[in-house]
Structures are given as structure tokens and as C-alpha cells.
Protein backbone atom coordinates (compact mmCIF):
# COMPACT_ATOMS: atom_id res chain seq x y z
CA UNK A 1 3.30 8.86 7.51
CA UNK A 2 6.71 7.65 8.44
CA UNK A 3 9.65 8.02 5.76
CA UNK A 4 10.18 5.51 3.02
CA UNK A 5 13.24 5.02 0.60
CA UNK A 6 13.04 4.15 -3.28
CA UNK A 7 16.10 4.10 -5.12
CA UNK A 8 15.09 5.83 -8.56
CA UNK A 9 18.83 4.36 -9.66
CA UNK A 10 20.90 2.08 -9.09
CA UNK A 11 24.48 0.83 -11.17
CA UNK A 12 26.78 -1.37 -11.67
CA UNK A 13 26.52 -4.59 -10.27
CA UNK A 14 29.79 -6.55 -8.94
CA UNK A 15 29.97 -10.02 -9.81
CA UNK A 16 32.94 -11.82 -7.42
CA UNK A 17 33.60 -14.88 -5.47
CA UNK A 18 29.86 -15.74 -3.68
CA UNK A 19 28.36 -13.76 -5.63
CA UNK A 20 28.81 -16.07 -8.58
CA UNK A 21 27.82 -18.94 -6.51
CA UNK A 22 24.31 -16.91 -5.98
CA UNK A 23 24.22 -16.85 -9.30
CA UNK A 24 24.26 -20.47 -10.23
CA UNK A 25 22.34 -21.18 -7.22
CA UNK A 26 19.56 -19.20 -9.10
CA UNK A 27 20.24 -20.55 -12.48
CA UNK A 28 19.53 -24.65 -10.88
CA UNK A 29 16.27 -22.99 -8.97
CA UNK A 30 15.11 -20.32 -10.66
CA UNK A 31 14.13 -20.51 -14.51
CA UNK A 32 11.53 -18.44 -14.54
CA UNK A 33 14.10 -15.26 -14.06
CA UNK A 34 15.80 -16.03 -17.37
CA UNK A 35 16.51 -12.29 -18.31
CA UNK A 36 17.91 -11.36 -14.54
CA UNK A 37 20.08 -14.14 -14.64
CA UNK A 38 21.50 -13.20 -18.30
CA UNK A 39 21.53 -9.57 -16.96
CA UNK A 40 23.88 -10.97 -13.75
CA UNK A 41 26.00 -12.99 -16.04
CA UNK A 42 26.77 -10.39 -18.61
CA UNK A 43 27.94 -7.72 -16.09
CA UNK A 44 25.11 -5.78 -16.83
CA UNK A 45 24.31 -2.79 -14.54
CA UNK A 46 20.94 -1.98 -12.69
CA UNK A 47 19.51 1.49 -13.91
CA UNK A 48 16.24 1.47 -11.79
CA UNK A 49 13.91 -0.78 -9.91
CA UNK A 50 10.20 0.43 -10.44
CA UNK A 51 7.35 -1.19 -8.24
CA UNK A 52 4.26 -2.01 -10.42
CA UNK A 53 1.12 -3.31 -10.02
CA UNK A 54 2.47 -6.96 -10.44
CA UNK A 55 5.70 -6.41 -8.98
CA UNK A 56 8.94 -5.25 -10.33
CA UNK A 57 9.98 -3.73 -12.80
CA UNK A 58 14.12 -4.00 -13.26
CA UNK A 59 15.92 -1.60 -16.33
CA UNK A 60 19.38 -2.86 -17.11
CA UNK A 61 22.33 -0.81 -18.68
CA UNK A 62 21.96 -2.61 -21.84
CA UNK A 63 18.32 -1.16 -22.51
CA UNK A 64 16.82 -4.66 -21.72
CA UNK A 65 13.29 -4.92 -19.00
CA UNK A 66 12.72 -7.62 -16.76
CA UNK A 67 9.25 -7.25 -15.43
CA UNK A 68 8.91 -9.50 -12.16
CA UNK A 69 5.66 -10.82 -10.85
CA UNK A 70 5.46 -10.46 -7.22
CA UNK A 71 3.59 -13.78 -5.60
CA UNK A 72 3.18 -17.37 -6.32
CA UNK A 73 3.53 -17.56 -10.08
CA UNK A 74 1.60 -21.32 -10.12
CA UNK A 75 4.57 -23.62 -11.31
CA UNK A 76 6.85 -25.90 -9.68
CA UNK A 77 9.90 -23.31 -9.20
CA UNK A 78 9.84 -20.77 -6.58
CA UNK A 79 8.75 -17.52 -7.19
CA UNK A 80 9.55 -13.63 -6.36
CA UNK A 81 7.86 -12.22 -3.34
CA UNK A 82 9.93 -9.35 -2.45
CA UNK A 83 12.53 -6.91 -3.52
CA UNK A 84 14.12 -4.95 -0.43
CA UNK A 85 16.83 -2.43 -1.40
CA UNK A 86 18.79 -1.13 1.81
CA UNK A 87 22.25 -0.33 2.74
CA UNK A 88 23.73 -0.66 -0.81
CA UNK A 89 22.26 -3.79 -1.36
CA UNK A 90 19.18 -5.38 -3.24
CA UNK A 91 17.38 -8.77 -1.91
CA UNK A 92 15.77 -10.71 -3.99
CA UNK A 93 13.41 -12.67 -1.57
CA UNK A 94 11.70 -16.22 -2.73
CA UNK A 95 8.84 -17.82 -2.04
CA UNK A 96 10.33 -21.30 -0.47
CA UNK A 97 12.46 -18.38 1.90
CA UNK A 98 15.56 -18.17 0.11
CA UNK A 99 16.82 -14.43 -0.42
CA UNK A 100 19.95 -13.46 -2.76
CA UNK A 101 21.63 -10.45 -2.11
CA UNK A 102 23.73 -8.27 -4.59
CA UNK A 103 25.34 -5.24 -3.85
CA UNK A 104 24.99 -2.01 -4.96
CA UNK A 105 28.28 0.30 -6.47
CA UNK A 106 29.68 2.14 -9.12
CA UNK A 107 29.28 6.03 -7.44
CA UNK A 108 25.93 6.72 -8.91
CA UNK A 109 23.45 6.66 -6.50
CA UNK A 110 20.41 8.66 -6.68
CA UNK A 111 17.48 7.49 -3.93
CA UNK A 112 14.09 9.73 -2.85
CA UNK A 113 11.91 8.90 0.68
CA UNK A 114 9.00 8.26 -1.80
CA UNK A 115 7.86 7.85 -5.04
CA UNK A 116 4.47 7.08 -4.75
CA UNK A 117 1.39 8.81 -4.97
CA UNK A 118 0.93 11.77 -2.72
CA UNK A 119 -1.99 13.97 -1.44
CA UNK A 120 -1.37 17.43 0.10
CA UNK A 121 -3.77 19.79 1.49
CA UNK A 122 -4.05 23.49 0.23
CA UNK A 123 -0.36 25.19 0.58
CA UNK A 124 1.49 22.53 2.64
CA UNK A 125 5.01 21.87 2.69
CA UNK A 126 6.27 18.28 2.90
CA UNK A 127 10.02 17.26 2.89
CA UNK A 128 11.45 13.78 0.93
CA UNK A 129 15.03 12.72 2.43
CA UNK A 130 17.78 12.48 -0.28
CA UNK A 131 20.49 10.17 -0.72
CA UNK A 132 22.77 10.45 -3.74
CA UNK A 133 26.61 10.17 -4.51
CA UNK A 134 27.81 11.01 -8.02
CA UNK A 135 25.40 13.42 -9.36
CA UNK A 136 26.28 16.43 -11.43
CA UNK A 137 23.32 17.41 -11.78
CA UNK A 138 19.56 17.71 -11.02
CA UNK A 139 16.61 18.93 -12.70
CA UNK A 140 12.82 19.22 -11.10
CA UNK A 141 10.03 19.78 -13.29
CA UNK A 142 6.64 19.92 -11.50
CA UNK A 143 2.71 20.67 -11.98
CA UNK A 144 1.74 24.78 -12.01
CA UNK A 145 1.55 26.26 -9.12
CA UNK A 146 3.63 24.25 -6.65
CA UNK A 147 6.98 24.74 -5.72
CA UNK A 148 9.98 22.59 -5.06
CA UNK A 149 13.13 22.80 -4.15
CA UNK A 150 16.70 20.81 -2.80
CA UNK A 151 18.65 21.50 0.00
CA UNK A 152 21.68 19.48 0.88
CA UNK A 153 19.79 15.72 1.22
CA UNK A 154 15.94 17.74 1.36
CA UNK A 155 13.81 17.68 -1.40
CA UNK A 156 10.56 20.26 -0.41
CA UNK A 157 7.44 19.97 -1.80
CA UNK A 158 5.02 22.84 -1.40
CA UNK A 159 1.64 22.06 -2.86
CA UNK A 160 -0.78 25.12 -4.13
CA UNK A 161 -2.96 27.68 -1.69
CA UNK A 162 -6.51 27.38 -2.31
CA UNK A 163 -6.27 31.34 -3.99
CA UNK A 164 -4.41 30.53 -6.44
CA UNK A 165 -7.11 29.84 -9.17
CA UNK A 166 -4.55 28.95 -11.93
CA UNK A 167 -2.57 26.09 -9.95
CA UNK A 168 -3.24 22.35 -10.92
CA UNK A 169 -4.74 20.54 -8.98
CA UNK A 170 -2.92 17.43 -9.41
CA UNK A 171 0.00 16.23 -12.17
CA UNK A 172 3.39 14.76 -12.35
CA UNK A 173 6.34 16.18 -10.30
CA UNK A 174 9.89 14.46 -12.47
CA UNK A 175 12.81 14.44 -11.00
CA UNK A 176 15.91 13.81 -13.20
CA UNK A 177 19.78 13.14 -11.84
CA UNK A 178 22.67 12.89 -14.30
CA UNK A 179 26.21 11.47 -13.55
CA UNK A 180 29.20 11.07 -15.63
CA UNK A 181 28.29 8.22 -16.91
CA UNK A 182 24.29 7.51 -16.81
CA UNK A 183 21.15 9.59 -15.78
CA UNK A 184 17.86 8.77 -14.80
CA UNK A 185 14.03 9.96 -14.46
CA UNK A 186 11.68 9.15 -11.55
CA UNK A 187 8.04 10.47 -11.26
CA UNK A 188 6.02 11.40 -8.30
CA UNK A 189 2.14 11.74 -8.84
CA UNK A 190 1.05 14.87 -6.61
CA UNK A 191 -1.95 15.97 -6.35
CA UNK A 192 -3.91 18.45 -3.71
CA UNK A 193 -7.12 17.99 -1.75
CA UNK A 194 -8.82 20.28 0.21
CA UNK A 195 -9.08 18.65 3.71
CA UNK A 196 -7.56 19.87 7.06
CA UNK A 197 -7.33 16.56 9.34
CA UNK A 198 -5.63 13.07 8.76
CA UNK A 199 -6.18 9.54 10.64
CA UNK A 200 -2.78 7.57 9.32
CA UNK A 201 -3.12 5.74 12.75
CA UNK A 202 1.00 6.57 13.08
CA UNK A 203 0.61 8.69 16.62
CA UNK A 204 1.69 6.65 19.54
CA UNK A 205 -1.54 6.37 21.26
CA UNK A 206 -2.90 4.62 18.60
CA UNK A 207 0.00 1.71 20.12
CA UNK A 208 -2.71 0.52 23.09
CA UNK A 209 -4.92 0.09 19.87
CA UNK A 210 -3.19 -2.48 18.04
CA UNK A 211 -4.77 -6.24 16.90
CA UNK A 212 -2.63 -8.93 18.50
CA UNK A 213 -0.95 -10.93 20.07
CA UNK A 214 -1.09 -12.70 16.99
CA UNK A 215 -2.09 -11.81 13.02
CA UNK A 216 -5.19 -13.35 14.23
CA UNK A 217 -6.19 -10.75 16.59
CA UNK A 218 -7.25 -12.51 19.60
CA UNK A 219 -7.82 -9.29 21.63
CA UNK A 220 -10.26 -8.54 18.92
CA UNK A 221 -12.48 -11.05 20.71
CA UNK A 222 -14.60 -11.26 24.12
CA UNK A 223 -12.92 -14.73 25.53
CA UNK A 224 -10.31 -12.70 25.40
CA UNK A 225 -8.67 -11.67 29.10
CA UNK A 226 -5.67 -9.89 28.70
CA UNK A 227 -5.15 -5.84 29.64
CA UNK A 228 -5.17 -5.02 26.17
CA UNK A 229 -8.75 -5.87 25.11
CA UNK A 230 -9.78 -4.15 22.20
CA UNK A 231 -13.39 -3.25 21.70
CA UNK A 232 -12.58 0.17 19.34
CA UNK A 233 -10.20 2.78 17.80
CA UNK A 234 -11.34 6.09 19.54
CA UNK A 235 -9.64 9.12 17.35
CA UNK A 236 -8.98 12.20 18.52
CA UNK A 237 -10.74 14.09 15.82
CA UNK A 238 -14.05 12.56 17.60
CA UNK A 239 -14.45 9.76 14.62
CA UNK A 240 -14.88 5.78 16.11
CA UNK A 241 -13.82 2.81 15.10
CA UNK A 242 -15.79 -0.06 16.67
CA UNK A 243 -16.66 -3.61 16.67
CA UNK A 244 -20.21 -4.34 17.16
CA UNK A 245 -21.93 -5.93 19.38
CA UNK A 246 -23.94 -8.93 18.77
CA UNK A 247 -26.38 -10.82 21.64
CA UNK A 248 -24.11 -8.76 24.73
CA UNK A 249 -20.85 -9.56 22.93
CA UNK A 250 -18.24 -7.56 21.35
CA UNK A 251 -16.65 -9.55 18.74
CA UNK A 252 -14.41 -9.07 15.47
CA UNK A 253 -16.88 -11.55 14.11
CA UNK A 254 -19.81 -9.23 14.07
CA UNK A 255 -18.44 -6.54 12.25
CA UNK A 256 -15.82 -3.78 13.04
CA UNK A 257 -12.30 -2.46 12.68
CA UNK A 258 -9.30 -3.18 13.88
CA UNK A 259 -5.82 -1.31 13.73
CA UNK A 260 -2.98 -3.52 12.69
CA UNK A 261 0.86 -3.73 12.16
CA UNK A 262 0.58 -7.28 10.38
CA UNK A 263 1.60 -8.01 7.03
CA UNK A 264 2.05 -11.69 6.38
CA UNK A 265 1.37 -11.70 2.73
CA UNK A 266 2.11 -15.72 2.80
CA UNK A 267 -0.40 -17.82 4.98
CA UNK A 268 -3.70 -18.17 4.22
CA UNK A 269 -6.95 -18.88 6.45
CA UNK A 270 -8.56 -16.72 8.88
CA UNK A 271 -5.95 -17.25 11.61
CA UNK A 272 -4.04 -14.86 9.54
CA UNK A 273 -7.17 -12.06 8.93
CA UNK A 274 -5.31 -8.96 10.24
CA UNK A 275 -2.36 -8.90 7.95
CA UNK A 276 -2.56 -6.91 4.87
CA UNK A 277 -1.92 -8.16 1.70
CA UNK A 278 1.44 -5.20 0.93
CA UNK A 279 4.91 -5.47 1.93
CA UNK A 280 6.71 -1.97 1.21
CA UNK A 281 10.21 -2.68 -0.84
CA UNK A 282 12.13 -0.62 1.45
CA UNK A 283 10.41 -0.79 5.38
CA UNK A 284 9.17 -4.34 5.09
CA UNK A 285 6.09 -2.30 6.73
CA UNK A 286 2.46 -3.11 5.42
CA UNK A 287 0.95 0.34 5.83
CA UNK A 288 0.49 3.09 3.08
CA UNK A 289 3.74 4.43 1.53
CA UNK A 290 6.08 2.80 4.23
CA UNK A 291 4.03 2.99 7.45
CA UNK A 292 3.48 0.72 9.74
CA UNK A 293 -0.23 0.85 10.79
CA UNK A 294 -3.28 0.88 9.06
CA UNK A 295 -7.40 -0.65 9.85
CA UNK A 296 -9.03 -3.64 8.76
CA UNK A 297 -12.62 -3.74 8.47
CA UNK A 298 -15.09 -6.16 7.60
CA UNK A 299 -18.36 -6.45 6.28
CA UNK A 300 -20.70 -4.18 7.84
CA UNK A 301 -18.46 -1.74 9.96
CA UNK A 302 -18.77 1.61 10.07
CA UNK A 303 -16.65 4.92 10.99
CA UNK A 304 -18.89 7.52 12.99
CA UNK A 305 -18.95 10.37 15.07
CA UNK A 306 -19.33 9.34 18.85
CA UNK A 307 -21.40 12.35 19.75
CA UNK A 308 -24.84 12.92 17.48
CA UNK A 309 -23.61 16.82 16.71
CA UNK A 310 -20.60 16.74 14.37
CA UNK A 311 -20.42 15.55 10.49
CA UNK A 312 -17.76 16.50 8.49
CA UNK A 313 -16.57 16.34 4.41
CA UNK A 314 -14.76 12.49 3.80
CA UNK A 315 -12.32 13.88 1.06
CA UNK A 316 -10.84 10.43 0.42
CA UNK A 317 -8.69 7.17 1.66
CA UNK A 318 -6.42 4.67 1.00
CA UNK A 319 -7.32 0.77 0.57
CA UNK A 320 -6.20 -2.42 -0.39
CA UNK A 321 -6.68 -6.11 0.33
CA UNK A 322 -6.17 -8.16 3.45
CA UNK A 323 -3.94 -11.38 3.00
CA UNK A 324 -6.78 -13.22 4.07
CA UNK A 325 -8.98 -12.04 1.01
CA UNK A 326 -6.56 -11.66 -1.52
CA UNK A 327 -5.11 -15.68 -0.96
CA UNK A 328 -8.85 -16.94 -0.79
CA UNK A 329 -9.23 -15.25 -3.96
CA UNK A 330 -5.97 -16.12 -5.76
CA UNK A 331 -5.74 -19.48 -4.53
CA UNK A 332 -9.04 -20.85 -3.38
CA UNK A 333 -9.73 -22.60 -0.52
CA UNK A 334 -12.30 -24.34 1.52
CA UNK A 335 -14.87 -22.23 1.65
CA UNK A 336 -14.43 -19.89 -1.69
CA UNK A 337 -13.29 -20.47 -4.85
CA UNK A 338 -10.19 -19.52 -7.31
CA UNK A 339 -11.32 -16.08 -9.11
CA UNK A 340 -11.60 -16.55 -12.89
CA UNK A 341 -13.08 -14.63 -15.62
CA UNK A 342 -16.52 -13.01 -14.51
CA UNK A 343 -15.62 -12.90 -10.73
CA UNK A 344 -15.57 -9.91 -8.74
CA UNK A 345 -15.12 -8.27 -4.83
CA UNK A 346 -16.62 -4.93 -3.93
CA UNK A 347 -16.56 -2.67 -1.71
CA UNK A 348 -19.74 -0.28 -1.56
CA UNK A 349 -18.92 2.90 0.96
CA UNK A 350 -22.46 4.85 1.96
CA UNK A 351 -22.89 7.68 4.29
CA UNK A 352 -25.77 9.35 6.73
CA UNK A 353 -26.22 12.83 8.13
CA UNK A 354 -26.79 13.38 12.13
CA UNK A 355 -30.44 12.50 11.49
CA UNK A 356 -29.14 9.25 10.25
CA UNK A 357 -30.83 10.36 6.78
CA UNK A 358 -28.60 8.96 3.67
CA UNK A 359 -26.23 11.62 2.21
CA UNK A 360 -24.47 11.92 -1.12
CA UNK A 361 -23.84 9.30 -3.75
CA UNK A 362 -22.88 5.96 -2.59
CA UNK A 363 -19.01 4.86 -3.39
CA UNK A 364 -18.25 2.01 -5.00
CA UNK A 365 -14.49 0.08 -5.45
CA UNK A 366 -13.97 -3.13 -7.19
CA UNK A 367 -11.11 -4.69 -4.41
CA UNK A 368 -10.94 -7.61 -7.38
CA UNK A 369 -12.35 -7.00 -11.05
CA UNK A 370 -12.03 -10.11 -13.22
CA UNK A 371 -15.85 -9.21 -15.09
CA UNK A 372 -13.68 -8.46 -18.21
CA UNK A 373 -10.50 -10.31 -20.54
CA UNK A 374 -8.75 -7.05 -19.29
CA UNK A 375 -10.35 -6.21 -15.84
CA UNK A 376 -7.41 -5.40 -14.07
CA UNK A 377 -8.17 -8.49 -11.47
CA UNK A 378 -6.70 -8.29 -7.70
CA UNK A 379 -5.64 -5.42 -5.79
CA UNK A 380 -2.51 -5.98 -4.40
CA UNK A 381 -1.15 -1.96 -4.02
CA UNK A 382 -2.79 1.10 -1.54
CA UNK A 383 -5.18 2.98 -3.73
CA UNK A 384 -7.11 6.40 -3.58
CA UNK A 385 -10.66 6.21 -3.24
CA UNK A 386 -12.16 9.43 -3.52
CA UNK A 387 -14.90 9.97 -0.74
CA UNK A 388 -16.51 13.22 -1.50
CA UNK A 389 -19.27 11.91 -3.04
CA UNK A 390 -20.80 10.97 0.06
CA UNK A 391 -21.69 14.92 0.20
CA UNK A 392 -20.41 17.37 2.74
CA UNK A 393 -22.52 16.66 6.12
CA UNK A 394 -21.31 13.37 7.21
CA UNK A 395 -22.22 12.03 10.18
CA UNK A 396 -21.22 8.04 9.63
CA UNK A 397 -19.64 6.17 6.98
CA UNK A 398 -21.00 2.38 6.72
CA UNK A 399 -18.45 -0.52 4.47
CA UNK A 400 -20.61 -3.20 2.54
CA UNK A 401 -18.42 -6.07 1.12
CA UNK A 402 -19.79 -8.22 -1.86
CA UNK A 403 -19.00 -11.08 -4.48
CA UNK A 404 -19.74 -12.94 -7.20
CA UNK A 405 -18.79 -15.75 -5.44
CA UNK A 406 -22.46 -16.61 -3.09
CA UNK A 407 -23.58 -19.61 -1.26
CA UNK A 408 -26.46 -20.96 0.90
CA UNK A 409 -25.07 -18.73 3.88
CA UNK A 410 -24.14 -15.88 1.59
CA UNK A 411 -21.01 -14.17 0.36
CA UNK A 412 -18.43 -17.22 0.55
CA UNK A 413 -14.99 -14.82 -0.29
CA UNK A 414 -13.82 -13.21 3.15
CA UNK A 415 -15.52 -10.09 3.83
CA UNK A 416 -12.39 -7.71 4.71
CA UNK A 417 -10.46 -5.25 3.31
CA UNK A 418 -7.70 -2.54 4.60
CA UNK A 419 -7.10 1.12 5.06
CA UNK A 420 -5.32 3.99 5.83
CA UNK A 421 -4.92 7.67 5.88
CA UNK A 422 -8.32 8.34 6.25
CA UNK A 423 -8.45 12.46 4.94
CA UNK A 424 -11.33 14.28 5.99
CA UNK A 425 -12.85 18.12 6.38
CA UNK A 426 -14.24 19.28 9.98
């Protein structure tokens, strides 16, 4: 995957000259940010900036919170869609396209390539890039049996061999960096799998691959005439991606996969239906933890073997929603309807052997969970799905989409979802 940055700190905030015109620019437009405004006015200081599964969440100097909702927020004022944090300065981004920008100072600067989830295979070493200016001091403390360490602006993370009986398999890795004048606390969730190959659809052959010319994907489709027609991802660890075909005709429409770089997370409709629904803080990149690339599939599509030999262990993946899917489902539109209390999108993941004979335990993730008061509703971040359930002789994996939200033609919400890093055993 490529690098990512997340400040895990971030102080004293300047207020001068246009600065205080942002600021009453936001107090005229922006009510709903009560707390950052008072924060701003007071000469408050930023401590961290946490992503969560709603959006923000900002820590000021004084002790107070201000948890921001990433998204349309359903009144008349505009709302937060995106923090970026780069080059000493946080950008607060709006949904009518306005962005303020504050700046970033005081000496205490503490930031880490990534604090989100991470899976390792048995005893490998990754490496984290380091910024920081005005730390004294830095602790680690990490999960048994793995190992890091800090060199200069490298933080190494060495996950546990498979011998080592007494290492956990997964915990909290906490960093903590203390200044003269303030300190703060990140974690990292590590955990280790035991699989040997990865498809995070980052190599550069995977670049004659890609959905286009437009978050539509017109090359996706047979009317199609330009040089890069896409009919399939073809990995090199023998696994296919494919669309179907249907009557003689390869078409998105009849069910496959697609690789993609889009992440509009604003327009809805089908014209947009290869954008993810994730914009990373820092790279502005839709992918898992700060990548570019990842698949969409829809209903139906499968990820096989091209020869009728090889099968494999599926140790897990990442997913998420597509724009298309989550906006149909947030919104409503012509087709579905607004998800309320008792709705629900899932994704069922089942798996066959060589022989084509079902293997395993089916999967099954809820891409939007409303069934409950506290169902945790859409799924708007990249999130582990374990796979090894499906059993350990896996020739073909097969993706069926369903809703509570049916009509005379069938499932009315749009049958897609997204993935990436695709871990699996040969």
C-alpha cells in the first residue's frame, strides 16, 4: 500500500489578519460548528484530529471535543466533507466547495504514515515514516511478541513468527510523544494473519486495468472502442477478475469487477458507479489506508482461478461502499428509497472447490445495518472481513448483494460494493 500521513498532534493555532476573516466567514455560514468556532475564537490549540466512523473527531487544549460528522448533515447550512492536513496546514472542506485553511505551529509536531488498522503476515517487518519537531520524548508500548523500534524519522514494526506460540495475535501498538509543553497518545490496531500473497491492485501493471475515462467506466462496456477496453483484472497470482458475459456481450451490467482510482463521494446516480464512497484525510486517495486503487464489484461477480488446478486459503479483505450505493441509500432517489429503521444491505461471500463443490461456511457483511435503534447504519470506512471461513481449498469466490429494499424487478438499492487488499494463502 502506498504511504499515508496522520498527524496524532497538532498545536497551537495562529489567529491573524485573514485568518480572522475565515473565521467570521464561518460564523455567517456555518452554525452547525459552534464548538470549532468558539475553539478558533478563544485561541485555543488543536491537540489531535482522530478520524471516526462519522467523521472527525477534533481535541482542543482546553479539554473540550468537537465531534464532526463527515457528509450532508440534512439542514440548510453547509456541511463538513473533508479534513485534509498537509504541509502545516488543516482544510476544512464544505459541502457547497468552500475550504478554510488554518495553519499549523507552535514546535510540537508529532505525525505517523498510518494509524489505521494493520494486518501483517507471520514475522514481517513494515516501516511508518515519522515527522516530528519538539519531542523530548517517546514511548512505544506494543502487543507480546512483536517488536518495534525508531530510527531517525522510521518507526519499524515487526509482527510475530508463526513459532512463537506465546505472541498475540493481534492488540494495540500506543505510541506516546511528550514536549515541553503537551504530550499525546495515538493507537495503531495490529494484528497478524497467516497468509503469504497480497492483491492491493498498487503494482503498475494493474495501470492498463483501470475503469475510465470517466467515474462511469465506459471502457467497462462493449460499445466501447477505445485501446483500453476492459473485459477483466488478470493477477499475477493466477486469481481473475472478470465481467461476465451475457447473450455474446461483455458488459459491467452483467456482473463483474472493475479496478478503480475514483472517489467522488458527492454525485449521485449510476454515471458515478466506480467511485468509492472514502476520501483518505491526508492523500485525497479513495483506496485502503491511503492508496489509490481498489475493485468494485457488483452483484453476482466472482474472483476465480483461471486454470481448474489451483485453490488456495482467502484469509481476509478489505470493503466498503461505492458512492453510488451509499448516496442511494442515504439520500434516496428514483429508483430506491431513504434507509430508515429496519433497512438493511448485505453482502453474502460463498466459495467452491476445483470440482465447483461448495466449501466452508458462507460469509456474510451487513454494508448498511439499520434492523436495530443502534445498528450501526452505513458503512462509510474500509473494513476487515475475515474470509477463512470459506475453508482452505478455494477454487472461486462468488459476491451476492441483497436488501430490504425489493421491487417487482428485484433488489431496488444498487448492487455494488468496493474492495481492496485482497490477502490470501497459495
Amino acid at each position: 500500500m502506498k504511504k499515508i500521513f496522520f498527524p496524532l498532534v497538532i498545536v497551537a493555532l495562529l489567529l491573524s489578519g485573514c485568518y480572522k476573516d475565515d473565521i467570521s466567514d464561518l460564523k455567517t455560514k456555518y452554525d452547525n460548528l459552534s464548538t470549532l468556532l468558539t475553539a478558533l475564537q478563544n485561541r485555543l490549540s488543536v491537540t489531535s484530529v482522530v478520524p471516526t466512523s462519522e467523521g472527525y473527531r477534533i481535541t482542543f487544549s482546553d479539554g473540550t471535543i468537537a465531534d464532526l460528522k463527515q457528509g450532508k448533515d440534512g439542514s440548510d447550512a453547509p456541511s463538513i466533507i473533508d479534513i485534509t492536513i498537509l504541509d502545516g496546514n488543516v482544510a476544512f472542506i464544505f459541502s457547497d466547495g468552500q475550504t478554510v485553511t488554518i495553519p499549523m505551529s507552535g514546535g510540537f509536531v508529532y505525525t505517523i504514515s498510518s494509524t489505521a488498522a494493520q494486518c501483517f503476515h507471520y514475522g514481517e517487518s513494515r516501516d511508518f515514516f515519522i515527522t516530528h519537531s519538539g519531542v523530548q520524548n517517546i514511548s512505544i508500548s506494543k502487543p507480546d511478541g512483536w517488536k518495534a523500534s525508531i530510527t531517525g524519522n522510521t518507526l519499524t514494526i515487526t509482527a510475530p513468527t508463526s513459532a512463537n506460540l506465546y505472541a498475540e495475535p493481534n492488540g494495540t501498538l500506543s505510541i506516546v510523544a511528550i514536549g515541553h509543553q503537551a504530550s499525546t497518545i495515538a493507537s495503531m490496531e495490529v494484528s497478524v494473519r497467516d497468509y503469504n500473497y497480497l492483491i492491493d491492485f498498487e503494482n503498475a501493471r494493474v495501470l492498463n486495468y483501470l475503469a475510465g475515462p470517466t467515474t462511469y467506466g465506459e471502457n467497462l462496456y462493449a460499445s466501447y472502442t477505445g485501446a483500453d477496453r476492459y473485459i477483466g483484472y488478470d493477477d499475477p497470482s493466477g486469481l481473475q477478475m472478470m465481467i461476465k458475459e451475457s447473450s455474446g456481450s461483455i458488459d459491467f451490467w452483467n456482473s463483474g469487477i472493475a479496478i478503480s482510482q475514483w472517489n467522488d463521494t458527492n454525485t449521485e446516480g449510476y454515471l458515478n458507479q466506480c467511485s468509492v464512497y472514502y476520501r483518505d484525510a491526508i492523500t485525497a486517495f479513495g483506496g485502503y489506508n491511503g492508496s489509490k486503487t481498489f475493485a468494485v464489484a457488483n452483484n453476482g461477480s466472482t474472483v476465480s482461478f483461471h486454470d481448474n488446478a489451483t485453490d488456495c486459503t482467502f484469509d481476509h479483505f478489505w470493503i466498503t461502499n461505492s458512492t453510488y450505493a451509499a448516496l442511494s441509500m442515504m439520500n434516496g432517489d428514483m429508483f430506491s428509497k431513504k434507509f430508515e429503521l429496519g433497512d438493511w444491505f448485505k453482502l453474502t461471500i460463498m466459495a467452491c472447490d476445483k470440482y465447483e463443490h461448495i466449501t466452508g461456511t458462507p460469509v456474510e457483511f451487513y454494508l448498511a445495518d439499520f434492523r436495530t435503534a443502534t445498528s450501526p447504519g452505513i458503512v462509510t470506512e474500509w473494513t476487515m472481513v475475515d474470509l477463512t471461513p470459506l475453508g482452505n481449498h478455494v477454487h472461486t469466490i462468488t459476491f451476492n448483494l441483497e436488501s430490504s429494499d425489493m421491487g417487482d424487478w428485484g433488489m431496488n438499492t444498487p448492487a455494488y460494493f468496493c474492495f481492496d487488499n485482497l490477502a490470501i494463502k497459495k
